[in-house]
Protein backbone atom coordinates (compact mmCIF):
# COMPACT_ATOMS: atom_id res chain seq x y z
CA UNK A 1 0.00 0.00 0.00
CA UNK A 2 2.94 2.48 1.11
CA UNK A 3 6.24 2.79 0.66
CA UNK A 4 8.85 5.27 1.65
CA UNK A 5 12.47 5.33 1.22
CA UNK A 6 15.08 8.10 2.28
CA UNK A 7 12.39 10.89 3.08
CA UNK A 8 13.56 14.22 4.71
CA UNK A 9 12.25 17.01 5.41
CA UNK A 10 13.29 20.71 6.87
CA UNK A 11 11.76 23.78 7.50
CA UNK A 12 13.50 27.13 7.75
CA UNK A 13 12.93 29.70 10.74
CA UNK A 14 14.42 32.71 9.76
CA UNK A 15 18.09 31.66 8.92
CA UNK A 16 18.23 28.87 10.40
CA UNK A 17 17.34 25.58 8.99
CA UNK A 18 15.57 22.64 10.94
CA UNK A 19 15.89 19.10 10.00
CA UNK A 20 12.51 16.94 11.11
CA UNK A 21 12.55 13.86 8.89
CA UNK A 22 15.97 11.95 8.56
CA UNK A 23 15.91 9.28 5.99
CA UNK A 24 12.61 7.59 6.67
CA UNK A 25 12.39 4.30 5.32
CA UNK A 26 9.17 2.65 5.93
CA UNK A 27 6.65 0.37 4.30
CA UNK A 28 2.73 -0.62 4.86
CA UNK A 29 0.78 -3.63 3.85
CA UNK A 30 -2.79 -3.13 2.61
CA UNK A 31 -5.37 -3.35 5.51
CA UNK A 32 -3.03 -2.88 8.22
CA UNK A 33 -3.15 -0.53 11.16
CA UNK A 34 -0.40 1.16 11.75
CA UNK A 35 0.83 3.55 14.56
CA UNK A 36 2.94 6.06 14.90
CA UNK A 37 4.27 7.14 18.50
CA UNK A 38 6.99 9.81 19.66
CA UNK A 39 7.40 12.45 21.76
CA UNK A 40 6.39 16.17 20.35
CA UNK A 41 8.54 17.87 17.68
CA UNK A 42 9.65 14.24 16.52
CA UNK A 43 8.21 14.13 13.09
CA UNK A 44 5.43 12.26 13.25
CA UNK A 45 2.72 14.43 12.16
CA UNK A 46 4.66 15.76 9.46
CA UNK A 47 5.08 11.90 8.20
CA UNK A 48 1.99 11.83 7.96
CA UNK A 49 1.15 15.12 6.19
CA UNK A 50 3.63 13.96 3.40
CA UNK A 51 1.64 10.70 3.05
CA UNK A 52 -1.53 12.64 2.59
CA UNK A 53 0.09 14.98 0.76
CA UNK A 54 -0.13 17.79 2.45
CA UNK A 55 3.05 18.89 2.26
CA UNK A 56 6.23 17.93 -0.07
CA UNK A 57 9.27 16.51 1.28
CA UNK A 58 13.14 17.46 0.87
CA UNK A 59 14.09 14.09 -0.34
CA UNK A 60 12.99 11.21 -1.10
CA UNK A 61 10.17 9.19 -2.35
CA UNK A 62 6.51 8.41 -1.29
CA UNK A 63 4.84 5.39 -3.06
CA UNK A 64 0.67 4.78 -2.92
CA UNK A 65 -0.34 1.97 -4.62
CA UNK A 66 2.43 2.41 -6.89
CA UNK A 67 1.69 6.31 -7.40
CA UNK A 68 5.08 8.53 -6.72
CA UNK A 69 3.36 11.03 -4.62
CA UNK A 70 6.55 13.17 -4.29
CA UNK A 71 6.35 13.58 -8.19
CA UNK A 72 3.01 14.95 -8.12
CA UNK A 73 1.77 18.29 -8.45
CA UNK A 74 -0.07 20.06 -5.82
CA UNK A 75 -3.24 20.01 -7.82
CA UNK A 76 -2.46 16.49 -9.06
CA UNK A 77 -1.64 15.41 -4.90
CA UNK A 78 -5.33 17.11 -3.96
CA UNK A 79 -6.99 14.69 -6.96
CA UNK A 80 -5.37 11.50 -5.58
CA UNK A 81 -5.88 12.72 -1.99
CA UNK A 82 -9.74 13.31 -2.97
CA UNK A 83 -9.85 9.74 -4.64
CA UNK A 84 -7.65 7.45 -1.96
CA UNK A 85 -7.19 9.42 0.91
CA UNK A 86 -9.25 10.08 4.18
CA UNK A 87 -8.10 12.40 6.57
CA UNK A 88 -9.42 12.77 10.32
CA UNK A 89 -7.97 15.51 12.71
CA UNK A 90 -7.84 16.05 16.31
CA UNK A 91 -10.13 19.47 15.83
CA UNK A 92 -12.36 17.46 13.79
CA UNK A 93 -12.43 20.36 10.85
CA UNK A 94 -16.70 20.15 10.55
CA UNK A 95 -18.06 23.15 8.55
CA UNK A 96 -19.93 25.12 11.63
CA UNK A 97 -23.28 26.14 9.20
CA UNK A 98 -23.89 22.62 7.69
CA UNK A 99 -25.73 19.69 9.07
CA UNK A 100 -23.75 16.06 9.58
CA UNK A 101 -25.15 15.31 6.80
CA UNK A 102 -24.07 17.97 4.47
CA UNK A 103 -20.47 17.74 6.82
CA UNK A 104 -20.16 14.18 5.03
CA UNK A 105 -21.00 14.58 1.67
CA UNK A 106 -19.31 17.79 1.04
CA UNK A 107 -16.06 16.92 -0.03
CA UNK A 108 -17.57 14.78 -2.50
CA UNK A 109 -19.94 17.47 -4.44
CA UNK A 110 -17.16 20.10 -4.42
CA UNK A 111 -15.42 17.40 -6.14
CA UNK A 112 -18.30 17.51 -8.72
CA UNK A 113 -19.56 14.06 -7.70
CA UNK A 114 -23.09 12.71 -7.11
CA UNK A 115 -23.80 11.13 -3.49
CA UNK A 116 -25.66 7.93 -2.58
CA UNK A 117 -27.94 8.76 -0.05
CA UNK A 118 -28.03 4.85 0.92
CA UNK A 119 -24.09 5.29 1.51
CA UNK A 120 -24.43 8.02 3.77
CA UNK A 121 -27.39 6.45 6.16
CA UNK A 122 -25.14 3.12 5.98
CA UNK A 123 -22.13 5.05 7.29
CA UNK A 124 -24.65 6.83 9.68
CA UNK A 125 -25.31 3.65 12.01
CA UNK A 126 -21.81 2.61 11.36
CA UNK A 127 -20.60 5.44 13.38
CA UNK A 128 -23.99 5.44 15.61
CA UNK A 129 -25.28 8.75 14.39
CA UNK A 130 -28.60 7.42 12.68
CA UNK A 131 -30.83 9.92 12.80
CA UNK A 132 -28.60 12.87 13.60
CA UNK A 133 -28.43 13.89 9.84
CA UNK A 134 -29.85 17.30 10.50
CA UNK A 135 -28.06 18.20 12.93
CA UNK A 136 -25.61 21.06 13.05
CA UNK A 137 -22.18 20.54 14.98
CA UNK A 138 -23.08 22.74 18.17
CA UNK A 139 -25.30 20.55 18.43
CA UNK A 140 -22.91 17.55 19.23
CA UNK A 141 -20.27 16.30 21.80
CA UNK A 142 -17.29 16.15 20.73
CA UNK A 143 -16.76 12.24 20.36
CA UNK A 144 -20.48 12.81 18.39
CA UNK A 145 -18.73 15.68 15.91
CA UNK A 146 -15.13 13.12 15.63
CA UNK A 147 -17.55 10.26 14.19
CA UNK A 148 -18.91 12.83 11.73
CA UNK A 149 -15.65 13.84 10.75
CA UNK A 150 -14.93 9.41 10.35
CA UNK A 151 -17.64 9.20 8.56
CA UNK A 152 -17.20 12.23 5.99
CA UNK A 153 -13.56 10.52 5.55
CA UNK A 154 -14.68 7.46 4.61
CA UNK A 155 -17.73 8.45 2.04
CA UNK A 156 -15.45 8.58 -1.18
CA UNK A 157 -14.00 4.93 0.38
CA UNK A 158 -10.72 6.01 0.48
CA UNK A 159 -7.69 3.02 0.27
CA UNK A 160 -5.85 4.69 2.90
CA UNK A 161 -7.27 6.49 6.46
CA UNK A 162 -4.83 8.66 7.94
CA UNK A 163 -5.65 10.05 11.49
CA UNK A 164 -3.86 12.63 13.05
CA UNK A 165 -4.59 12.36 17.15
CA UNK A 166 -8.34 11.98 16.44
CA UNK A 167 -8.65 11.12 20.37
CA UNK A 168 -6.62 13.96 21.27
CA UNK A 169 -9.77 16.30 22.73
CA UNK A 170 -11.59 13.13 24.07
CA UNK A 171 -11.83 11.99 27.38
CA UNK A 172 -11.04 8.28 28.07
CA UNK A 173 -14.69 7.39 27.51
CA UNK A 174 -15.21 9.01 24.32
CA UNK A 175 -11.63 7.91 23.07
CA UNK A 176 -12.25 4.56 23.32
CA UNK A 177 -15.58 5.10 21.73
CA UNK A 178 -13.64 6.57 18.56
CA UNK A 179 -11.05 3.79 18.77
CA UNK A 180 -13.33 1.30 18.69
CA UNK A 181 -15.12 2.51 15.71
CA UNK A 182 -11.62 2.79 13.62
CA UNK A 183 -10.83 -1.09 14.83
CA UNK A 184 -14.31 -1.50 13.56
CA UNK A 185 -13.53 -0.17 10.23
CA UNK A 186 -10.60 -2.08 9.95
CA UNK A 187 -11.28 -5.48 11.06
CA UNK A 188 -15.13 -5.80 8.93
CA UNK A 189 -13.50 -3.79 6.15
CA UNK A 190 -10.16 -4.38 6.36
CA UNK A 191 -8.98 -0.60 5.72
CA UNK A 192 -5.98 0.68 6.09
CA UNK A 193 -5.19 3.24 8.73
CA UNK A 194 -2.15 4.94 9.67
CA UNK A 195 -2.70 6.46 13.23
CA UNK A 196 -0.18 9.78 15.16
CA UNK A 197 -0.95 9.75 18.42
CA UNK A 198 0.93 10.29 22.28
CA UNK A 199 -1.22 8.02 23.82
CA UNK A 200 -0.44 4.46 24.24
CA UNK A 201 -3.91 3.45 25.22
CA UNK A 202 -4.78 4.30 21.86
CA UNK A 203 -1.68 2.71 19.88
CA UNK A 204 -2.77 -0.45 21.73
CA UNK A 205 -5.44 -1.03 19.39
CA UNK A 206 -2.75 -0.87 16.47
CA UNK A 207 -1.54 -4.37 14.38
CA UNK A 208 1.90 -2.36 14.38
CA UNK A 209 3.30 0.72 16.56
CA UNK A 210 6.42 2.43 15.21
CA UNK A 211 8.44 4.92 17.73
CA UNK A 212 9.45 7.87 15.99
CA UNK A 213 12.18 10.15 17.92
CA UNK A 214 14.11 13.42 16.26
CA UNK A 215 13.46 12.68 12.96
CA UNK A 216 13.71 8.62 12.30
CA UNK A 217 12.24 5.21 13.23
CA UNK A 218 14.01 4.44 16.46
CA UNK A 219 11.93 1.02 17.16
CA UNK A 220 8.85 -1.14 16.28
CA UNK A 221 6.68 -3.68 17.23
CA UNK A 222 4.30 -6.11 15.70
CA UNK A 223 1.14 -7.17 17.50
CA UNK A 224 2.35 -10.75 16.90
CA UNK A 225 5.64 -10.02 18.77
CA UNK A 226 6.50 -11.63 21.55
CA UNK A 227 7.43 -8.66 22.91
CA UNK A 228 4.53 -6.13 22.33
CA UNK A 229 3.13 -6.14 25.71
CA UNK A 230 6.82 -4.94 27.23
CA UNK A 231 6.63 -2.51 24.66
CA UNK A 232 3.45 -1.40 25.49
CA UNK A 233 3.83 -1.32 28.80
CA UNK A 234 7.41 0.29 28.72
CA UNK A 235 5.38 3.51 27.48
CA UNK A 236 2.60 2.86 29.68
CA UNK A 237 4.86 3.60 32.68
């Protein structure tokens, strides 16, 4: 499904310029769940802004389903982003004056493209919001308004989810709620998620958890390991 060899990536701050990715090298199967763990400030979100392209690396090369991503245009990146890509973020990013159901289906008519109505109720009891259609976001908690924002990335049934601390202004209740629902998506449906988070109550539900730390992959671990529960609860501590 993914694979990266020798990213970097640096920003500048004046005159000064700071390195963030260091060589990534790093591959993902289709239908796994991946995720990706480190401290603040090392890398991690912006690994996962260059596989949505969001942003354009230094170096290096970014394949999706065979598709160079880091020889794309931005126009052309925003195309295959709209076609294979959902994106969920921690402040959920719902549009304030539409309902949930205009939240989901929007990126799909500004994309010029018609809307099964059956599709949307289907992926409104998937996320337990049947019935909430015409609502408006106020109108929601947030673990309600996070499921919207699931649900409006999944509509165009993207090959690869990438979620950027979606639990992140959750409490534990409500995060588990959200977690469960993504382990939902990918066990019946077998997508393919790539998950940032801090929190290793969340990365537990993960087939794979990589450690990032300034800049590269300093360790992983495979659900199947014999070691994944140390390494789980090494965090944990």
């Amino acid at each position: 499904m993914i694979n990266v060899s020798g990213l970097t990536k640096e920003y500048k701050t004046g005159k000064e310029v700071v390195p963030v990715l260091k060589g990534v090298d790093l591959s993902i199967e289709e239908g796994e769940f991946v995720c990706i763990i480190g401290p603040s400030g090392s890398g991690k979100t912006t690994l996962l802004h260059l596989l949505g392209g969001l942003d354009t690396a230094n170096s290096g090369s970014i394949y999706l389903k065979n598709t160079d991503l880091t020889s794309k245009t931005e126009k052309e990146r925003t195309i295959l982003r709209r076609k294979e890509i959902g994106l969920v973020f921690q402040n959920y990013q719902l549009l304030p004056t539409l309902t949930v159901y205009e939240n989901i289906v929007f990126p799909m008519h500004a994309d010029g493209k018609n809307v099964s109505a059956t599709d949307v109720e289907n992926l409104l009891k998937a996320v337990d919001l049947a019935g909430y259609e015409n609502r408006f976001p106020y109108e929601l908690s947030g673990g309600q308004q996070q499921r919207v924002a699931i649900a409006r990335s999944l509509i165009h049934k993207p090959s690869l989810l990438l979620a950027d601390e979606p639990t992140g202004n959750l409490d534990r209740k409500r995060s588990g709620d959200i977690l469960d629902l993504l382990a939902k998506f990918h066990y019946e449906q077998k997508q393919t998620i790539v998950m940032v988070t801090h929190d290793m109550f969340a990365a537990g539900y993960a087939d794979r958890i990589i450690l990032f730390k300034d800049g590269v992959i300093e360790a992983e671990v495979k659900r199947e390991d014999d070691d994944y529960a140390k390494f789980l609860a090494r965090f944990m501590a």
